[in-house]
Protein backbone atom coordinates (compact mmCIF):
# COMPACT_ATOMS: atom_id res chain seq x y z
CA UNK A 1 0.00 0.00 0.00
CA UNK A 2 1.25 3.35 -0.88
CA UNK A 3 0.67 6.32 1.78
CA UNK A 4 1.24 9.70 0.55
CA UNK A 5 -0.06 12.61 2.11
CA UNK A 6 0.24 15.22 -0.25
CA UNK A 7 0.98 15.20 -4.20
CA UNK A 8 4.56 16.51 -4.93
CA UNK A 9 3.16 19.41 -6.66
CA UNK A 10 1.37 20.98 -3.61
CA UNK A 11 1.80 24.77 -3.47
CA UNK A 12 1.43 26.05 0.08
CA UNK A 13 -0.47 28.86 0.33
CA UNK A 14 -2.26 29.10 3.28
CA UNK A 15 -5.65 30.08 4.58
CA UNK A 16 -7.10 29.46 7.84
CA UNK A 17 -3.44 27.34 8.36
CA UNK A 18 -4.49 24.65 6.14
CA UNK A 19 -3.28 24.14 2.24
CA UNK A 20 -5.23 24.98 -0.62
CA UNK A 21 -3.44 22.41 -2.71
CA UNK A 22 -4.01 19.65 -0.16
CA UNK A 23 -5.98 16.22 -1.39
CA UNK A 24 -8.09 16.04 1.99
CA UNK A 25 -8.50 19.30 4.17
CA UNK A 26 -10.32 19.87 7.94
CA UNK A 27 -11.19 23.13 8.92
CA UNK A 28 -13.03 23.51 12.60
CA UNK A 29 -15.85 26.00 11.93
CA UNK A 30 -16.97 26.39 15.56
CA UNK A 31 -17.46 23.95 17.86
CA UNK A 32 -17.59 20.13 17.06
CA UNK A 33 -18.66 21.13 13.93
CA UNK A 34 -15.89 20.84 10.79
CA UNK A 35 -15.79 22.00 7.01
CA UNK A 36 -14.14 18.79 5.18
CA UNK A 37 -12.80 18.89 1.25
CA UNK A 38 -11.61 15.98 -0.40
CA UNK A 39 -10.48 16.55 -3.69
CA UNK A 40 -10.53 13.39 -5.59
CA UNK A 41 -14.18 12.70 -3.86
CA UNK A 42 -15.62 9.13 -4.15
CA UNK A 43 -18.30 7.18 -2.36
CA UNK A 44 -15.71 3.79 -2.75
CA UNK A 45 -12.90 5.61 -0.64
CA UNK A 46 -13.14 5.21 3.28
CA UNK A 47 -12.96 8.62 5.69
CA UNK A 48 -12.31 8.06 9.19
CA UNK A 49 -11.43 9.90 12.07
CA UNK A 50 -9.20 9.35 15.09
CA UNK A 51 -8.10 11.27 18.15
CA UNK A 52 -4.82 8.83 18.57
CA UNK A 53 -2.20 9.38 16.36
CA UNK A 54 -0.81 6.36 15.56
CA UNK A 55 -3.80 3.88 15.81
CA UNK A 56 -6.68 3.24 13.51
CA UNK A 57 -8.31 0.11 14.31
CA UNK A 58 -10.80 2.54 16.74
CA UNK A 59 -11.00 5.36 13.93
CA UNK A 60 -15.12 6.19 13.26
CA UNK A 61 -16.20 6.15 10.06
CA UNK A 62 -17.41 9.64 8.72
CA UNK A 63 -19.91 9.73 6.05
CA UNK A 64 -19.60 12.34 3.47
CA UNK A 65 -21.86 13.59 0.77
CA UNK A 66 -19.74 15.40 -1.33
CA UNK A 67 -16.47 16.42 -2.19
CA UNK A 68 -17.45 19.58 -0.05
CA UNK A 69 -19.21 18.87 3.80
CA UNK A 70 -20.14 20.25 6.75
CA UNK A 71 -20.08 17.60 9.35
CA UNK A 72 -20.19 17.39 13.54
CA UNK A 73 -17.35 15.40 14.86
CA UNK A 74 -17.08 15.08 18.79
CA UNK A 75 -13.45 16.17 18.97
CA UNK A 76 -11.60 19.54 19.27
CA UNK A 77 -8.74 17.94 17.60
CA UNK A 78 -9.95 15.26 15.13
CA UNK A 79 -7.17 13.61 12.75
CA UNK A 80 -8.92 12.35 9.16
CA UNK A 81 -7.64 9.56 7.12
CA UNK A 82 -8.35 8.74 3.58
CA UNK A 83 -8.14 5.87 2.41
CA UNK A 84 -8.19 5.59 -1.83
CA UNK A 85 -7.51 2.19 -3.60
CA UNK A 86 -3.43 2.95 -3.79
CA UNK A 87 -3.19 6.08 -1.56
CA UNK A 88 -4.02 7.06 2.10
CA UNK A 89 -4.20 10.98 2.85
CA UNK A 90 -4.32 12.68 6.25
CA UNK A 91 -5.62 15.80 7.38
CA UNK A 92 -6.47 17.83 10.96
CA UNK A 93 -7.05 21.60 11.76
CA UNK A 94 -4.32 23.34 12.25
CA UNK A 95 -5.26 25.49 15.75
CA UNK A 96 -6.59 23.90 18.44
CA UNK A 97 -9.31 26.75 20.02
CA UNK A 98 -8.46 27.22 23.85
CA UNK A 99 -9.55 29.77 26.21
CA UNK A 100 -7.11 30.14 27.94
CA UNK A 101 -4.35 29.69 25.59
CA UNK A 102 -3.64 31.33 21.82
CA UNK A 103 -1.13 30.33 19.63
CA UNK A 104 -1.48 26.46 19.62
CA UNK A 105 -1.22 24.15 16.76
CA UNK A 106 -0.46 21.24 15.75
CA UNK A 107 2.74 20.50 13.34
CA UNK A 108 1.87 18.53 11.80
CA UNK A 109 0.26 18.03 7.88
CA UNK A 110 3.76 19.12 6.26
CA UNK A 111 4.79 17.93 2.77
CA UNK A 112 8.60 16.55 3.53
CA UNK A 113 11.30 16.86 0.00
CA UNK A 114 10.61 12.74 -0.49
CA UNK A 115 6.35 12.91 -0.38
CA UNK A 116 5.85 12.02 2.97
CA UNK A 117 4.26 14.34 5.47
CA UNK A 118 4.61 15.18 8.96
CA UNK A 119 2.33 13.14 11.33
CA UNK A 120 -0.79 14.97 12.95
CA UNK A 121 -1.79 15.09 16.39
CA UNK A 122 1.98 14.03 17.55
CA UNK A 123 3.73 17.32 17.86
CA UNK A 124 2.29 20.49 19.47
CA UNK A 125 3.39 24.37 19.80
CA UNK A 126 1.98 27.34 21.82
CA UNK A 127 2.54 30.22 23.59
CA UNK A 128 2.00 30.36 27.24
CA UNK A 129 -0.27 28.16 28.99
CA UNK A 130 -0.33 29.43 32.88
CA UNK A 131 -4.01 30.43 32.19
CA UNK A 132 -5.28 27.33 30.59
CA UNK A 133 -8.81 26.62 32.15
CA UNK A 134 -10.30 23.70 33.07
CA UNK A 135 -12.37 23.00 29.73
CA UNK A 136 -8.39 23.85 28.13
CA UNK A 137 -6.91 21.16 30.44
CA UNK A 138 -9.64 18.66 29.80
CA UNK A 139 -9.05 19.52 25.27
CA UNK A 140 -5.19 18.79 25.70
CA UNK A 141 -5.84 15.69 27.88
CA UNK A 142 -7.81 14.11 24.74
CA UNK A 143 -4.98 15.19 22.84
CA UNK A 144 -3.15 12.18 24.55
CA UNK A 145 -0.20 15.06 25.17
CA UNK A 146 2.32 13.41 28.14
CA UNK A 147 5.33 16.07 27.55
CA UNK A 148 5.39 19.21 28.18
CA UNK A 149 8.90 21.43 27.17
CA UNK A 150 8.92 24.72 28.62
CA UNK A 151 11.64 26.68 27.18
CA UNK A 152 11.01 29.74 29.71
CA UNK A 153 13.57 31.17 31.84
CA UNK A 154 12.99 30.49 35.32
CA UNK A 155 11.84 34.43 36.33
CA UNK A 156 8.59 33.64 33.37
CA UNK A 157 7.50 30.15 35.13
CA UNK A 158 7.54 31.92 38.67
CA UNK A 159 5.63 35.06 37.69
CA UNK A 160 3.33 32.60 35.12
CA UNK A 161 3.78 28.85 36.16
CA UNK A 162 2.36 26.28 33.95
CA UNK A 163 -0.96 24.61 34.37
CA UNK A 164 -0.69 20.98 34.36
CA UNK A 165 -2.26 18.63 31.62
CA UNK A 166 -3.13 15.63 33.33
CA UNK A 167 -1.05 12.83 32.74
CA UNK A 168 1.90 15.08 31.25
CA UNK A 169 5.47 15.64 32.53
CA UNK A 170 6.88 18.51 32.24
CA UNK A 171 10.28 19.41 31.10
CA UNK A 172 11.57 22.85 31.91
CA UNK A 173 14.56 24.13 29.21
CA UNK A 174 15.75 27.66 30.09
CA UNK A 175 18.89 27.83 28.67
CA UNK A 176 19.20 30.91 27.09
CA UNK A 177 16.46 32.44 28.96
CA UNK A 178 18.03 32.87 31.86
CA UNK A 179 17.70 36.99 32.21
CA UNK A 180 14.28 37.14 30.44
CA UNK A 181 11.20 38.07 32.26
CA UNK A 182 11.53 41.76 33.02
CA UNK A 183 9.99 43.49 30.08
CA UNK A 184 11.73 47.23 31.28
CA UNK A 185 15.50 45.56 31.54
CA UNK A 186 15.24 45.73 27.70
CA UNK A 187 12.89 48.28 26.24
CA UNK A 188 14.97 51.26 27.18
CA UNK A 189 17.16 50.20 24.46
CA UNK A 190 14.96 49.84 21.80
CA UNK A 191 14.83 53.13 21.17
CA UNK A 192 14.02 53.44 17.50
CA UNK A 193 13.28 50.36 14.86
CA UNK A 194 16.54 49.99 13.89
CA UNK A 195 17.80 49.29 17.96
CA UNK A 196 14.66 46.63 18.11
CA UNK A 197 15.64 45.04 14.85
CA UNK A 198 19.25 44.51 15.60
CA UNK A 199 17.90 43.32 19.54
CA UNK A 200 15.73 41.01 17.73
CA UNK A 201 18.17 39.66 15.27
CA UNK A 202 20.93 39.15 18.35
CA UNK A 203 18.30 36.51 19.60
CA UNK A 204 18.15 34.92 16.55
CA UNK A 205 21.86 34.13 15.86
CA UNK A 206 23.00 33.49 19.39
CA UNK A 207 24.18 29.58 18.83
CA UNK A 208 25.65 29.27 22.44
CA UNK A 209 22.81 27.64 24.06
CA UNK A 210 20.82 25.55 21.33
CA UNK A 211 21.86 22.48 22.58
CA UNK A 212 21.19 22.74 26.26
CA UNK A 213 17.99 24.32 24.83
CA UNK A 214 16.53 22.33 21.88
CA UNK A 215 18.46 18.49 22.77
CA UNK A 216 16.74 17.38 25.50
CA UNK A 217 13.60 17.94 23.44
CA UNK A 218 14.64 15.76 20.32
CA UNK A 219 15.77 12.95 23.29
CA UNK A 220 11.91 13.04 24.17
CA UNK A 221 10.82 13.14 20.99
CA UNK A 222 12.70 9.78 20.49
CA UNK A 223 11.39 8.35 22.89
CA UNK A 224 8.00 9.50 23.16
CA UNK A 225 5.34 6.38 23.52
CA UNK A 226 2.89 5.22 20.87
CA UNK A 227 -0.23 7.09 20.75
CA UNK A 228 1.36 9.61 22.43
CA UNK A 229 2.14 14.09 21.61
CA UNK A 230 4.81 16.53 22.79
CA UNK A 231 4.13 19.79 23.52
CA UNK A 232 6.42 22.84 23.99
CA UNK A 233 6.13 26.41 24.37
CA UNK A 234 7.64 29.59 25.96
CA UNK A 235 5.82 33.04 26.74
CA UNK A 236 4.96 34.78 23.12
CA UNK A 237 5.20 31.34 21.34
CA UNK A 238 7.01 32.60 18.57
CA UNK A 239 10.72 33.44 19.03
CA UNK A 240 12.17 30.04 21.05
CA UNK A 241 9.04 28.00 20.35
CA UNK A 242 9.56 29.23 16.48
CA UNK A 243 13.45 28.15 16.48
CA UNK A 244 12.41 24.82 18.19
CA UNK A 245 9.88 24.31 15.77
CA UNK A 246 11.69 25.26 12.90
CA UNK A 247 14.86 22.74 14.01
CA UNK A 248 11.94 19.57 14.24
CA UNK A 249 10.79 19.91 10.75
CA UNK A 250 13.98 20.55 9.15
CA UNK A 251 15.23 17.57 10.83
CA UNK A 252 12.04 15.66 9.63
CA UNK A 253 13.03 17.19 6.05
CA UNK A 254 10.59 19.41 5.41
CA UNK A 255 11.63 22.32 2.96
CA UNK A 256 12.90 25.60 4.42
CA UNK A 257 10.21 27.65 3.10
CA UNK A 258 7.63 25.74 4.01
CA UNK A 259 9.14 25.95 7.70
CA UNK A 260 9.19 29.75 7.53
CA UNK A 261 5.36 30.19 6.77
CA UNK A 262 4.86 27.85 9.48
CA UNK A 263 6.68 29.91 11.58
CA UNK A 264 5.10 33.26 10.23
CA UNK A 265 1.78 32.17 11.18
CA UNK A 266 2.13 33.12 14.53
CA UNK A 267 1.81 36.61 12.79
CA UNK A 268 -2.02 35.27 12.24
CA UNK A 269 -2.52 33.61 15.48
CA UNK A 270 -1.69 36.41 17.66
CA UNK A 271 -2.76 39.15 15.82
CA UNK A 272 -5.29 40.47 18.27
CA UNK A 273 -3.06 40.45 20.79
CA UNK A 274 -0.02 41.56 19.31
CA UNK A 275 -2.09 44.84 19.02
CA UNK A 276 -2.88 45.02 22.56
CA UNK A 277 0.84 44.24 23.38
CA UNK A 278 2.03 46.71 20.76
CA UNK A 279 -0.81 49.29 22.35
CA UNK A 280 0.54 48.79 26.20
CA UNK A 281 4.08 48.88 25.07
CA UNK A 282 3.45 52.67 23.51
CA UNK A 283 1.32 53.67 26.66
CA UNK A 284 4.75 52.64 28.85
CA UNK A 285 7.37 55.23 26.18
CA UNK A 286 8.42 52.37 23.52
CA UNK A 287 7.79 54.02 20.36
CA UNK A 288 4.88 52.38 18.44
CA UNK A 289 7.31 51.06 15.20
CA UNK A 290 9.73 49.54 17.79
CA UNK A 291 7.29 47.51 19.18
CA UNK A 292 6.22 46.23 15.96
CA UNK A 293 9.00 44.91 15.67
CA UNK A 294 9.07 42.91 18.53
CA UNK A 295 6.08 41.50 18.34
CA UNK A 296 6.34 40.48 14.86
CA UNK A 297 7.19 36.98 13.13
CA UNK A 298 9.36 37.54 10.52
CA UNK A 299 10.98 34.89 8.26
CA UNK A 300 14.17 36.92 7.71
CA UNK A 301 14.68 36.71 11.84
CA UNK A 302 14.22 32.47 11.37
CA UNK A 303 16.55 32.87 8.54
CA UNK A 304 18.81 34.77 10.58
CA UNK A 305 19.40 31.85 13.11
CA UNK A 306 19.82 29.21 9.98
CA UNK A 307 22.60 31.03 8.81
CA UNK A 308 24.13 31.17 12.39
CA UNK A 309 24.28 28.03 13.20
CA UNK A 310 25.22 26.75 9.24
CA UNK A 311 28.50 29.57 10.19
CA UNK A 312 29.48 28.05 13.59
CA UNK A 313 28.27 24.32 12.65
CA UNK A 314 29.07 24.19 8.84
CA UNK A 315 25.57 23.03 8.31
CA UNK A 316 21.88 22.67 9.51
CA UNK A 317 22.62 19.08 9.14
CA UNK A 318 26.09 18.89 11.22
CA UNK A 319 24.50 21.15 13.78
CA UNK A 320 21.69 18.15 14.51
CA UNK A 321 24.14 15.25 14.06
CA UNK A 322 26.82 16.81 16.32
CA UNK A 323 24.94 18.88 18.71
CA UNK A 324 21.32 17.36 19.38
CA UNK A 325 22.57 13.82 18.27
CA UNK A 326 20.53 12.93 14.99
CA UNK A 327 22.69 10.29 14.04
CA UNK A 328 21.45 9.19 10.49
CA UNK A 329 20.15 6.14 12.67
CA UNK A 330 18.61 8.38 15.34
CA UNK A 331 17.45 10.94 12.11
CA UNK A 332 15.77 8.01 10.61
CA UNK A 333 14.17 6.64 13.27
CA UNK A 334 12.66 10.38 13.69
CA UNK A 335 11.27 10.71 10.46
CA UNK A 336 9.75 7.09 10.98
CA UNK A 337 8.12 7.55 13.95
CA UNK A 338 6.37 11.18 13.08
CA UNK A 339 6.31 10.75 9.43
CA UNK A 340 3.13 8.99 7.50
């Protein structure tokens, strides 16, 4: 049987995080209630739908009409499989709504250089999660999640300490964030767009503390358990929770640009409030374009750190194989365990 999740000449361009090009697409209209497309529609070809990732002998059959339906599905996270004669696709929304949470998505529904695609419902990333409410706590306990990277300094967790998912462990990775977590130790030099841009950018290429950071998280990742997700996150969701997220699917081989407009999205995600943010920053003397800056997810800053590390490490690749440990055994065994 041949499984591949996406044809080789998918075009991302993306709309309500989902891709246009895609054979099978989910998009959560409100709740339990889900707008599904399959392209290649056909009565003969099995839909099902599964809140664990890796088994389908539970998956419920879903009953479509069309190549275009509305259907209810009793899951804020469902993961679709279709299955053709030759091919099986896969498909899941993209956010998962919280209330006390913005920010989080899933990773996974990405079109890898060989055809494959990044699993669904395996790998999670969001911003903060200290106000996560009980409805939140009882959404990411379905979502089977038992790890939980924090890559907050320690000042962030004690002003804003996690809430637990039940079940999860949590993992706390602050290297590199040791003297975050006082917003006035740093505004007072960013002074004019140019100061913010060139604060911003120093994040971006600092290569000193990637592996204490980011290893520990690819260990778990290896050895995360069947039917199981990871989840990690830091305050904004977007600068260290965009470099850790870029690092997975470049290890999993997904293509650079399709790794930067993951990573922009967090642009769409926080929109709202990245204009409160950008608001209170003005009302407390940052100038209104500097904190633009700050708040905003741009692909040239994700470059930034790719070309850091490929000038201390010689390469993306070395930097994986020599400092997190992706053997090409370890990389492979990656790829097979969160790639369909």
């Amino acid at each position: 049987m041949k499984y591949k999740s996406l044809r080789v000449f998918v075009l991302l361009i993306f709309r309500w995080g989902v891709t246009d090009a895609q054979e099978l697409t989910v998009v959560r209209i409100k709740d339990n209630l889900y707008a599904i497309q399959c392209r290649s529609f056909s009565e003969k070809n099995k839909l099902r739908w599964s809140t664990l990732p890796d088994s389908w002998a539970a998956a419920r059959l879903l009953k479509v009409k069309s190549g275009q339906d509305t259907l209810a599905i009793t899951s804020a996270h469902p993961v679709l499989k279709l299955q053709e004669k030759t091919e099986t696709y896969f498909a899941a929304p993209r956010a998962i709504e919280l209330q006390g949470a913005i920010n989080f998505r899933d990773l996974g529904g990405y079109p890898t250089k060989d055809g494959k695609q990044v699993k669904w419902g395996k790998i999670y990333r969001s911003a903060d999660i200290s106000k996560l409410t009980d409805g939140d706590l009882e959404v990411l306990e379905a979502l089977h999640i038992n790890t939980v990277c924090d890559l907050r300094g320690e000042k962030e967790v004690e002003s804003a300490p996690d809430k637990v998912i039940p079940g999860s462990k949590r993992v706390l990775l602050s290297a590199g964030s040791e003297n975050v977590g006082n917003a006035g130790s740093f505004m007072k030099y960013m002074t004019s767009p140019q100061r913010a841009d060139s604060m911003i950018r120093s994040f971006y290429t600092r290569t000193d503390h990637l592996k204490a950071k980011y290893k520990p998280m690819f260990d778990h990742l290896l050895s995360l358990e069947t039917d199981k997700a990871l989840m990690f996150h830091c305050t904004a969701g977007k600068d260290r929770t965009g470099v850790g997220a870029a690092l997975i699917l470049y290890a999993l081989g997904v293509e650079e640009q399709v790794i930067i407009n993951d990573y922009e999205l967090t642009n769409q995600y926080r929109k709202a409030l990245n204009e409160q943010t950008v608001k209170l920053m003005a009302s407390q003397g940052l100038p209104e374009s500097s904190a633009r800056i700050v708040m905003a997810a741009k692909g040239e800053y994700l470059k930034s750190a790719f070309e850091a590390i490929t000038s201390r490490f010689g390469s993306i690749d070395k930097f994986l194989e020599n400092e997190i440990g992706l053997t090409l055994n370890k990389k492979n065994e990656l790829r097979k365990k969160f790639l369909y």
